[in-house]
Protein backbone atom coordinates (compact mmCIF):
# COMPACT_ATOMS: atom_id res chain seq x y z
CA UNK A 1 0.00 0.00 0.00
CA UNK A 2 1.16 3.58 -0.77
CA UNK A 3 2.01 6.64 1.71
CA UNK A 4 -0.87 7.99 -0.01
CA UNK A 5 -3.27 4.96 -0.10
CA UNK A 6 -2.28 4.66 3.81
CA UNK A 7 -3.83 7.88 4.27
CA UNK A 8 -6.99 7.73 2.50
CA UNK A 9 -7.31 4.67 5.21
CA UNK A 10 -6.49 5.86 8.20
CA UNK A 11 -9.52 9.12 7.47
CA UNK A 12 -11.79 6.58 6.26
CA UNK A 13 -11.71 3.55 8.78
CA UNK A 14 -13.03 6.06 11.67
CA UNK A 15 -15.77 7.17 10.09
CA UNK A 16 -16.64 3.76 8.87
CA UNK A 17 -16.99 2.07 12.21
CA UNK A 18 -18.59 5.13 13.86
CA UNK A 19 -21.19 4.41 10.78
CA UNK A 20 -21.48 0.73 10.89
CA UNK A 21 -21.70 1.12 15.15
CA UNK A 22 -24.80 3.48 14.52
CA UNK A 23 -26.94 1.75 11.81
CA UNK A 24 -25.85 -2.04 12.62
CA UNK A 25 -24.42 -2.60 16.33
CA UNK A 26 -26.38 -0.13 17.96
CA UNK A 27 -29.26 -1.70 17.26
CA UNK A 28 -28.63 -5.72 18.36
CA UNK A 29 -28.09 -6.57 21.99
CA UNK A 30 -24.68 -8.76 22.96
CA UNK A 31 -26.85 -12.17 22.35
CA UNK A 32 -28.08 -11.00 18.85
CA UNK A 33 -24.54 -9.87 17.91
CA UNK A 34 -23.41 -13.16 19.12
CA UNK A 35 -25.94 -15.18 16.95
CA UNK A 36 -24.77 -12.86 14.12
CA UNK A 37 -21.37 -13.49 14.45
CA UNK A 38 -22.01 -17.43 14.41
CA UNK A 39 -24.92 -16.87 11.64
CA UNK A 40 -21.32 -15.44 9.97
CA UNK A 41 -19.18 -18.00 10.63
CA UNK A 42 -21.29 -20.79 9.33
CA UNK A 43 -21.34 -18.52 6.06
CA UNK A 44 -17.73 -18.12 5.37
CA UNK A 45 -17.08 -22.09 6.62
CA UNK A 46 -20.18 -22.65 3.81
CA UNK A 47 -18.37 -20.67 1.17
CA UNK A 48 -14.67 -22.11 2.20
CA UNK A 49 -16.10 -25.66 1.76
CA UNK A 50 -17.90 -24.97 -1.60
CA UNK A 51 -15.12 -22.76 -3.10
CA UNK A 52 -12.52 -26.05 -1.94
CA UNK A 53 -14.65 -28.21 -3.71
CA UNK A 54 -14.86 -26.12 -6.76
CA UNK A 55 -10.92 -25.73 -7.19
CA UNK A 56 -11.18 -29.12 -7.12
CA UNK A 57 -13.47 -30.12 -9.78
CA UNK A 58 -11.88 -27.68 -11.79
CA UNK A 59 -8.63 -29.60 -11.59
């Protein structure tokens, strides 16, 4: 990454998460955050497994 690209980072990421802890966290209490976080995680294990399996067909 760049000096420059750095920098458009660093002023962007606060904003972000001040955003996405308004609209999103803000609104879910520590047990619904927690089922969304494991509602996640089954979702990326889904898409490892069927992107694995893919490669391999393609093979």
């Amino acid at each position: 990454m760049t000096d420059e690209g750095r920098g458009v980072y660093r002023k962007a990421i606060g904003p972000h998460l001040r955003a996405a802890q308004k609209w999103f966290a803000a609104a879910l209490t520590p047990a619904q955050l927690e089922g969304l976080a494991e509602g996640l995680q089954a979702l990326q294990a889904h898409i490892d497994t069927v992107s694995t399996t893919t490669q391999k067909e393609r093979s």
